[in-house]
C-alpha atoms as a PDB file:
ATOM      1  CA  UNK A   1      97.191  17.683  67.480  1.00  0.00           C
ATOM      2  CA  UNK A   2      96.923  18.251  63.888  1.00  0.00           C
ATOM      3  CA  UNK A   3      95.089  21.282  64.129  1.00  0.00           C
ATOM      4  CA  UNK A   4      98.060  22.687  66.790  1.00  0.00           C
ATOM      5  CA  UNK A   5     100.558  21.730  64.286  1.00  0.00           C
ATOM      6  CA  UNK A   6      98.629  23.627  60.794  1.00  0.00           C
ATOM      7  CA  UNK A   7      98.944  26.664  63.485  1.00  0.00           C
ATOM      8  CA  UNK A   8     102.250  26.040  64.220  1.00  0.00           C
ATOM      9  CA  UNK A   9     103.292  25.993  60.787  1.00  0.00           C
ATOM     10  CA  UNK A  10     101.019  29.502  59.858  1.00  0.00           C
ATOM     11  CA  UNK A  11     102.749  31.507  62.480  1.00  0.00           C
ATOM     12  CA  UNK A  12     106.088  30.171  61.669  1.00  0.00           C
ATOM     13  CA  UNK A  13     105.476  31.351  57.859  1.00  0.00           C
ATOM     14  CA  UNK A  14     103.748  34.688  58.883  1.00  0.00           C
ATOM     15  CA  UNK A  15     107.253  35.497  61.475  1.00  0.00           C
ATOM     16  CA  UNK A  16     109.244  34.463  58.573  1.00  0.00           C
ATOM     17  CA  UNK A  17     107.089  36.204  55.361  1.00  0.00           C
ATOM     18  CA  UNK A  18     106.737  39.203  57.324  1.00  0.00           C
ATOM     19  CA  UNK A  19     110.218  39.505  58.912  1.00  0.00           C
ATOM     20  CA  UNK A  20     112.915  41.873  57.566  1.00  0.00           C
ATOM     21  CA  UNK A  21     115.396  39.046  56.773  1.00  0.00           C
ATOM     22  CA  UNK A  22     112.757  37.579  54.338  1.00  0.00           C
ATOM     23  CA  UNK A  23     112.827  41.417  52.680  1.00  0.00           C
ATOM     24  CA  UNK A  24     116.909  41.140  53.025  1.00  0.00           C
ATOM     25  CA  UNK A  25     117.031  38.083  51.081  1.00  0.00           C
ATOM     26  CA  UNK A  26     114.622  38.916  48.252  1.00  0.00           C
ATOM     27  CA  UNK A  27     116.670  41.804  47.474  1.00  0.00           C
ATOM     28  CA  UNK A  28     114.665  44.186  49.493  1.00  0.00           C
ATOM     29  CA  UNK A  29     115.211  46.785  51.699  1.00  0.00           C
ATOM     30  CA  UNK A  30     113.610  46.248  55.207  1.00  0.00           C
ATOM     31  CA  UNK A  31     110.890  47.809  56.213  1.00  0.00           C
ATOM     32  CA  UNK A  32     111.128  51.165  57.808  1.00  0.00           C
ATOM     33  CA  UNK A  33     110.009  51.346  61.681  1.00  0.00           C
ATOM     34  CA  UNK A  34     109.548  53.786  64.891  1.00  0.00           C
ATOM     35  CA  UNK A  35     110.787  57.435  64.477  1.00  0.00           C
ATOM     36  CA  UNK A  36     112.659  56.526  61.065  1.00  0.00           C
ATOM     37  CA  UNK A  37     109.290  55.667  59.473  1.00  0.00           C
ATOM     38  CA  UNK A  38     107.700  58.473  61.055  1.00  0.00           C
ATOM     39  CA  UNK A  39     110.654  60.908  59.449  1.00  0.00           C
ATOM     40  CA  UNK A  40     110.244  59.302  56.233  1.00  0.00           C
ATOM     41  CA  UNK A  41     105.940  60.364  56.286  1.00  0.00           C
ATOM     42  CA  UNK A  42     106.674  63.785  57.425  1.00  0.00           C
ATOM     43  CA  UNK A  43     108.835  64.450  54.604  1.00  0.00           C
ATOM     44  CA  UNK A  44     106.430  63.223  52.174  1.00  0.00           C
ATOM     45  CA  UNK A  45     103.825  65.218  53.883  1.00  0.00           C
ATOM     46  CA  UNK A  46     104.495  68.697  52.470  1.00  0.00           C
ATOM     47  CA  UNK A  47     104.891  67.271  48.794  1.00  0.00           C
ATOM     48  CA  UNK A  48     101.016  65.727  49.004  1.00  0.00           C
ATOM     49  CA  UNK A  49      97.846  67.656  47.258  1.00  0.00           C
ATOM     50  CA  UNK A  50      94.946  67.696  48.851  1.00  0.00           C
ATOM     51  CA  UNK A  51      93.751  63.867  48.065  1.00  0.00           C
ATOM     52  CA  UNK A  52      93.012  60.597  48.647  1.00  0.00           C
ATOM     53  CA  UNK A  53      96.586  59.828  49.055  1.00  0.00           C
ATOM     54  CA  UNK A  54      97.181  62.553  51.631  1.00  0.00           C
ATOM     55  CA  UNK A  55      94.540  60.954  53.429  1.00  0.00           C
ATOM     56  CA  UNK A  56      96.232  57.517  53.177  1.00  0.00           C
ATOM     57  CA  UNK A  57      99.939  59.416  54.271  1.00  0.00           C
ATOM     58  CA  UNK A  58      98.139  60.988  57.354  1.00  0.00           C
ATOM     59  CA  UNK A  59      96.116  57.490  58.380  1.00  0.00           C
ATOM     60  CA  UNK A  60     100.017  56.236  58.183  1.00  0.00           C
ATOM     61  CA  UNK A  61     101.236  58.837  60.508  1.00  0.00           C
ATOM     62  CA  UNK A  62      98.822  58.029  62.965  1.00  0.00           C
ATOM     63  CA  UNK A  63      99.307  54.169  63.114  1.00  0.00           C
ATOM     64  CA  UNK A  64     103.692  55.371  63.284  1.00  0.00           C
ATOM     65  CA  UNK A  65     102.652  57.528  66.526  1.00  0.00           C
ATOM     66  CA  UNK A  66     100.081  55.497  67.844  1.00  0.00           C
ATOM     67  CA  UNK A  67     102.416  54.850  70.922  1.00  0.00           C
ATOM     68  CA  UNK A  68     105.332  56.766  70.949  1.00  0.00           C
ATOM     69  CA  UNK A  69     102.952  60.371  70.409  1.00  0.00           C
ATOM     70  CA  UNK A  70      99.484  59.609  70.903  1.00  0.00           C
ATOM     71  CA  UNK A  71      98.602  63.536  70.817  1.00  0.00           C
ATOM     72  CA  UNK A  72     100.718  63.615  67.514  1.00  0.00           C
ATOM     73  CA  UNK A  73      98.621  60.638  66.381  1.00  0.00           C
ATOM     74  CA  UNK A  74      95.317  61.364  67.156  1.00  0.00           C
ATOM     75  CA  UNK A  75      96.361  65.045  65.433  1.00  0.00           C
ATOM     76  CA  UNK A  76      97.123  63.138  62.170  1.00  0.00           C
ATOM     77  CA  UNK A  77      93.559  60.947  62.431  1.00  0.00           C
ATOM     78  CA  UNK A  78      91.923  63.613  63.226  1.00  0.00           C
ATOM     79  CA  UNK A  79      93.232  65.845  59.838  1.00  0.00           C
ATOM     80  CA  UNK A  80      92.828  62.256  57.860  1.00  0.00           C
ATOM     81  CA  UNK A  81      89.165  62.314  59.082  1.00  0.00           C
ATOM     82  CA  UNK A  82      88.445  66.384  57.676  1.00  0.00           C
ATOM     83  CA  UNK A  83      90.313  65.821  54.545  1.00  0.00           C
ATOM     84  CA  UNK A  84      88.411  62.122  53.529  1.00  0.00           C
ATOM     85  CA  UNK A  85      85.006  64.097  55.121  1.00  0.00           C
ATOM     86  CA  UNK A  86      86.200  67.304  52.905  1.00  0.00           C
ATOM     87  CA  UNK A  87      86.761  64.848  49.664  1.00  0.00           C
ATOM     88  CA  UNK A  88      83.547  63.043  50.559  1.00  0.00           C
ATOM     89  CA  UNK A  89      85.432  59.247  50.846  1.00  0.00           C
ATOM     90  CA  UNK A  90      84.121  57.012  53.180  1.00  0.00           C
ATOM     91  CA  UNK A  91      86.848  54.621  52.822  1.00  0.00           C
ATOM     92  CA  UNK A  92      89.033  57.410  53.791  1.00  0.00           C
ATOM     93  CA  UNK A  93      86.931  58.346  56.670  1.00  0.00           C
ATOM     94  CA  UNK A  94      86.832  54.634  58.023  1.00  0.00           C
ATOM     95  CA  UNK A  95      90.394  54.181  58.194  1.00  0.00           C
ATOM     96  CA  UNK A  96      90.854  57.364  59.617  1.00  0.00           C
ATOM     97  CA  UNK A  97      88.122  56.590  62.566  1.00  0.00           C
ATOM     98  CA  UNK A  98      90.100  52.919  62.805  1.00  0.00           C
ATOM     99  CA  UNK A  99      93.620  54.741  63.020  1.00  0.00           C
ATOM    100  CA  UNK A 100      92.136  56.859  66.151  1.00  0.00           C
ATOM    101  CA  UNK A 101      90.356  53.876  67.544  1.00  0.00           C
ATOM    102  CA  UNK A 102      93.867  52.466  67.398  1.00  0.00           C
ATOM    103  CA  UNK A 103      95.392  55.453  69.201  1.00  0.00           C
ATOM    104  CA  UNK A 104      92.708  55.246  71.611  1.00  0.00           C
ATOM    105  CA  UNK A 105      93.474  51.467  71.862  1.00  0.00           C
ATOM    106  CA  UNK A 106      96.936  51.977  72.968  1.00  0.00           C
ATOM    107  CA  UNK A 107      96.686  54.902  75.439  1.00  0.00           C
ATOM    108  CA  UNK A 108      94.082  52.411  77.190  1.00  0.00           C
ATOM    109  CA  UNK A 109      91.050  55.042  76.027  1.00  0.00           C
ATOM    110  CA  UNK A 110      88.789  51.950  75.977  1.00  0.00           C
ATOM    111  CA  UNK A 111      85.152  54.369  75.920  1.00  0.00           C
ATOM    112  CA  UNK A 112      86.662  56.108  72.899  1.00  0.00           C
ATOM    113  CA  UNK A 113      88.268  53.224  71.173  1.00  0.00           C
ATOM    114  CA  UNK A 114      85.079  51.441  71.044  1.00  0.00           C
ATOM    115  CA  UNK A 115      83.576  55.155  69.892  1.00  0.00           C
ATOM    116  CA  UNK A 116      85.670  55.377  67.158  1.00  0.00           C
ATOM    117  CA  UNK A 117      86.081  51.450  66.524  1.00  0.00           C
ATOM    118  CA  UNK A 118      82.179  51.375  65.890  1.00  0.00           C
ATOM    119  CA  UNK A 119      82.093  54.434  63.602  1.00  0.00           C
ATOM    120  CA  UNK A 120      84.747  52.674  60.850  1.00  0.00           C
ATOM    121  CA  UNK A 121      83.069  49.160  61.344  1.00  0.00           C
ATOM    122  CA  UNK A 122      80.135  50.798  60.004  1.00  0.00           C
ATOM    123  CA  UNK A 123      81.670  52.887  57.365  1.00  0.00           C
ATOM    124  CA  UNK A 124      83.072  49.659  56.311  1.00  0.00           C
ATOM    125  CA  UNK A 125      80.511  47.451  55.853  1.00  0.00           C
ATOM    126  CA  UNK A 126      78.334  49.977  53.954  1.00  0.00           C
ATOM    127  CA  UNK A 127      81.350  50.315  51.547  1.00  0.00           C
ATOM    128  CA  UNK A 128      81.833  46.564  51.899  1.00  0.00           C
ATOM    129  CA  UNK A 129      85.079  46.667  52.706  1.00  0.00           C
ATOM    130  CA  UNK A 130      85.867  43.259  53.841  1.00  0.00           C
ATOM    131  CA  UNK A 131      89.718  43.819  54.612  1.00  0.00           C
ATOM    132  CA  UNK A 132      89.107  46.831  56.711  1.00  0.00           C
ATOM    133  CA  UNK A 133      86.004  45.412  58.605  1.00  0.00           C
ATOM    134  CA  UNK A 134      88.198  41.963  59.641  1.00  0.00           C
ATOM    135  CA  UNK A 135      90.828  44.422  60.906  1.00  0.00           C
ATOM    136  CA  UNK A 136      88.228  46.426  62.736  1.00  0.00           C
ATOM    137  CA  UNK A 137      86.215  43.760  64.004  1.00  0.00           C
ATOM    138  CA  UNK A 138      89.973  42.345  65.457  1.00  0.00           C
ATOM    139  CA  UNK A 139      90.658  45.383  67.173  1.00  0.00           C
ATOM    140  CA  UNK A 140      87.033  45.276  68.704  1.00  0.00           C
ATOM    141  CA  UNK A 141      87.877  42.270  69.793  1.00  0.00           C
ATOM    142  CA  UNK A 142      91.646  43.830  71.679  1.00  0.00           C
ATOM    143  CA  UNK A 143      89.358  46.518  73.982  1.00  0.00           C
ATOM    144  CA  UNK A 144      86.507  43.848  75.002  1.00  0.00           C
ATOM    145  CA  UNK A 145      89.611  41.567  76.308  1.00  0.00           C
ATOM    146  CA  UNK A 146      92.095  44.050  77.586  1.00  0.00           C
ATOM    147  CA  UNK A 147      88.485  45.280  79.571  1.00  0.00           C
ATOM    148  CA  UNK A 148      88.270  41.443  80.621  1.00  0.00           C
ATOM    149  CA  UNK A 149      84.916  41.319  79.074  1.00  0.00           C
ATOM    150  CA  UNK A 150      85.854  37.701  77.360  1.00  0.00           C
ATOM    151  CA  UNK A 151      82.569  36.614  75.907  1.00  0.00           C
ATOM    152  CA  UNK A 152      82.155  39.836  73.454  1.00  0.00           C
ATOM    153  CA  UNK A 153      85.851  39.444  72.625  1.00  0.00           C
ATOM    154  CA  UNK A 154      85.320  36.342  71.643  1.00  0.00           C
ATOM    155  CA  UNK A 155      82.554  36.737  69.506  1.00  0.00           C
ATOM    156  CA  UNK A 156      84.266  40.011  68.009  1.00  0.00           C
ATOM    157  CA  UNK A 157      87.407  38.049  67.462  1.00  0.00           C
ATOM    158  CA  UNK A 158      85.796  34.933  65.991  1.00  0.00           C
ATOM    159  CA  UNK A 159      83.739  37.184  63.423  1.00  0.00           C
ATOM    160  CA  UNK A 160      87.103  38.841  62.394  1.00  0.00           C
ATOM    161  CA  UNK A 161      88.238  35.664  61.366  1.00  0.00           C
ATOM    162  CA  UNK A 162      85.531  34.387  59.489  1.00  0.00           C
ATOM    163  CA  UNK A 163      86.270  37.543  57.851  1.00  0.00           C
ATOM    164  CA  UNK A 164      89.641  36.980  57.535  1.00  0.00           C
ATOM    165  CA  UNK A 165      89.083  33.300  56.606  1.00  0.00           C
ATOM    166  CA  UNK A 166      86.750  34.377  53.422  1.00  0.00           C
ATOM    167  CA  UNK A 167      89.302  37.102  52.071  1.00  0.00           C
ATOM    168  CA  UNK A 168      91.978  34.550  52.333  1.00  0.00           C
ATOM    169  CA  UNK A 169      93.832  36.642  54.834  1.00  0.00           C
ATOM    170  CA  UNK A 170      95.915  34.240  56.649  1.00  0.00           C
ATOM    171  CA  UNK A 171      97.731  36.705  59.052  1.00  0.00           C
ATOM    172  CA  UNK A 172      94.834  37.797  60.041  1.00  0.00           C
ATOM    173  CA  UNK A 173      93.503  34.301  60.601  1.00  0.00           C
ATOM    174  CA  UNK A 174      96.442  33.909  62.437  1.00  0.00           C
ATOM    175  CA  UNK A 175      95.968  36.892  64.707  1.00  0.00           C
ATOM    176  CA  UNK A 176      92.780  36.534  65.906  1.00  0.00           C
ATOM    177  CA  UNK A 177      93.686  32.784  66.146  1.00  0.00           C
ATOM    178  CA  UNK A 178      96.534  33.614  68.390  1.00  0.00           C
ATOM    179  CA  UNK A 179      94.070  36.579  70.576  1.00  0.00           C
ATOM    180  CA  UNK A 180      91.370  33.502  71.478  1.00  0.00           C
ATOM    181  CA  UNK A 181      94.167  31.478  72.522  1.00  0.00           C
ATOM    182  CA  UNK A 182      94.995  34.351  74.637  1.00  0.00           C
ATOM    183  CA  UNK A 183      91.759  34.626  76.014  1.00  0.00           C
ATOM    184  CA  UNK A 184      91.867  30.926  76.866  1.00  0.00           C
ATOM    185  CA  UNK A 185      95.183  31.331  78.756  1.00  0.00           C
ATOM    186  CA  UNK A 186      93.808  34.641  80.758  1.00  0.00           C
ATOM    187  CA  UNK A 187      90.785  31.985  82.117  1.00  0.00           C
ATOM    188  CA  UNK A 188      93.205  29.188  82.943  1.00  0.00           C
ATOM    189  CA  UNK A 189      92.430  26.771  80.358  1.00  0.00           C
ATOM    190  CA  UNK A 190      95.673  26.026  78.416  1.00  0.00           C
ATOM    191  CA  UNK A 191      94.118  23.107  76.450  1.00  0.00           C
ATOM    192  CA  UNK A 192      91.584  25.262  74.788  1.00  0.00           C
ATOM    193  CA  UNK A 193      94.374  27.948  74.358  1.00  0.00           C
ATOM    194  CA  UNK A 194      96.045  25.129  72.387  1.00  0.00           C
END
């Protein structure tokens, strides 16, 4: 019970940290979202040089069309992926491979999700990037369950939070908390969901 109610309380602060409101009251403006956040990359796009933030601004296109224009999306991974490749940055190159992977992800392209998935997880750990791998390793995780293959889900999702647990990344402790409760729930077992 204690352990439902420290999870309880995470996701309550993670909905409320991450929210716009939160933003509104600190004096922020909310974050940008769907086609206005797509706008606002495009017209950045012409002003960029041929760099490591260009890369960055493409990587972010992709995630913005990831469902609403997956061809648009994987165009924007794909130019990420020549222009980190062309500037010789793997940590470019990784996030452009997860971005697609993503794409892939949510036009239920499991084959090449995992393809692409695979290729970053192993950019990232030779670069030892430990916030990218976690994120990687989650999204693993995703195709394994939405394929129903629960045991390698599982173990994908429980490595991305040991991941997540040694940065000190709470949401994404939270997340892949939240995805093996969801596999839990898909096999009928609410208690273990819990």
């Amino acid at each position: 019970m204690k352990q439902l109610l420290k999870c309880f309380l995470f996701l309550l602060l993670a909905i409320y940290y991450g929210s716009p409101l939160y933003a509104k009251l600190q004096g922020q403006a909310p974050p940008l979202t769907g086609q206005a956040r797509i706008d606002s990359l495009l017209r950045e796009l012409p002003k960029q040089k041929e760099d490591t933030n260009k890369v960055n601004l493409l990587v972010a296109l992709t995630f913005a069309n990831r469902m609403s224009n997956q061809d648009e999306g994987k165009r924007y991974g794909q130019q990420a992926g020549e222009l980190s490749a062309k500037l010789n940055w793997k940590r470019g190159i990784a996030a452009a491979k997860a971005a697609l992977g993503t794409v892939y992800l949510e036009n239920l392209n499991y084959p090449n999700a995992l393809e692409c998935l695979f290729s970053a997880l192993k950019l990232q750990e030779e670069i030892n990037d430990k916030s990218g791998t976690g994120l990687t390793t989650n999204k693993i995780g995703i195709v394994y369950f939405n394929q129903q293959n629960y045991p390698k889900a599982l173990d994908y999702f429980f490595r991305a939070m040991k991941i997540s647990e040694e940065t000190g990344n709470v949401i994404g402790v939270l997340n892949t908390t939240g995805n093996v409760g969801n596999i839990h729930m898909s096999l009928g077992d609410p208690a273990g969901a819990l």
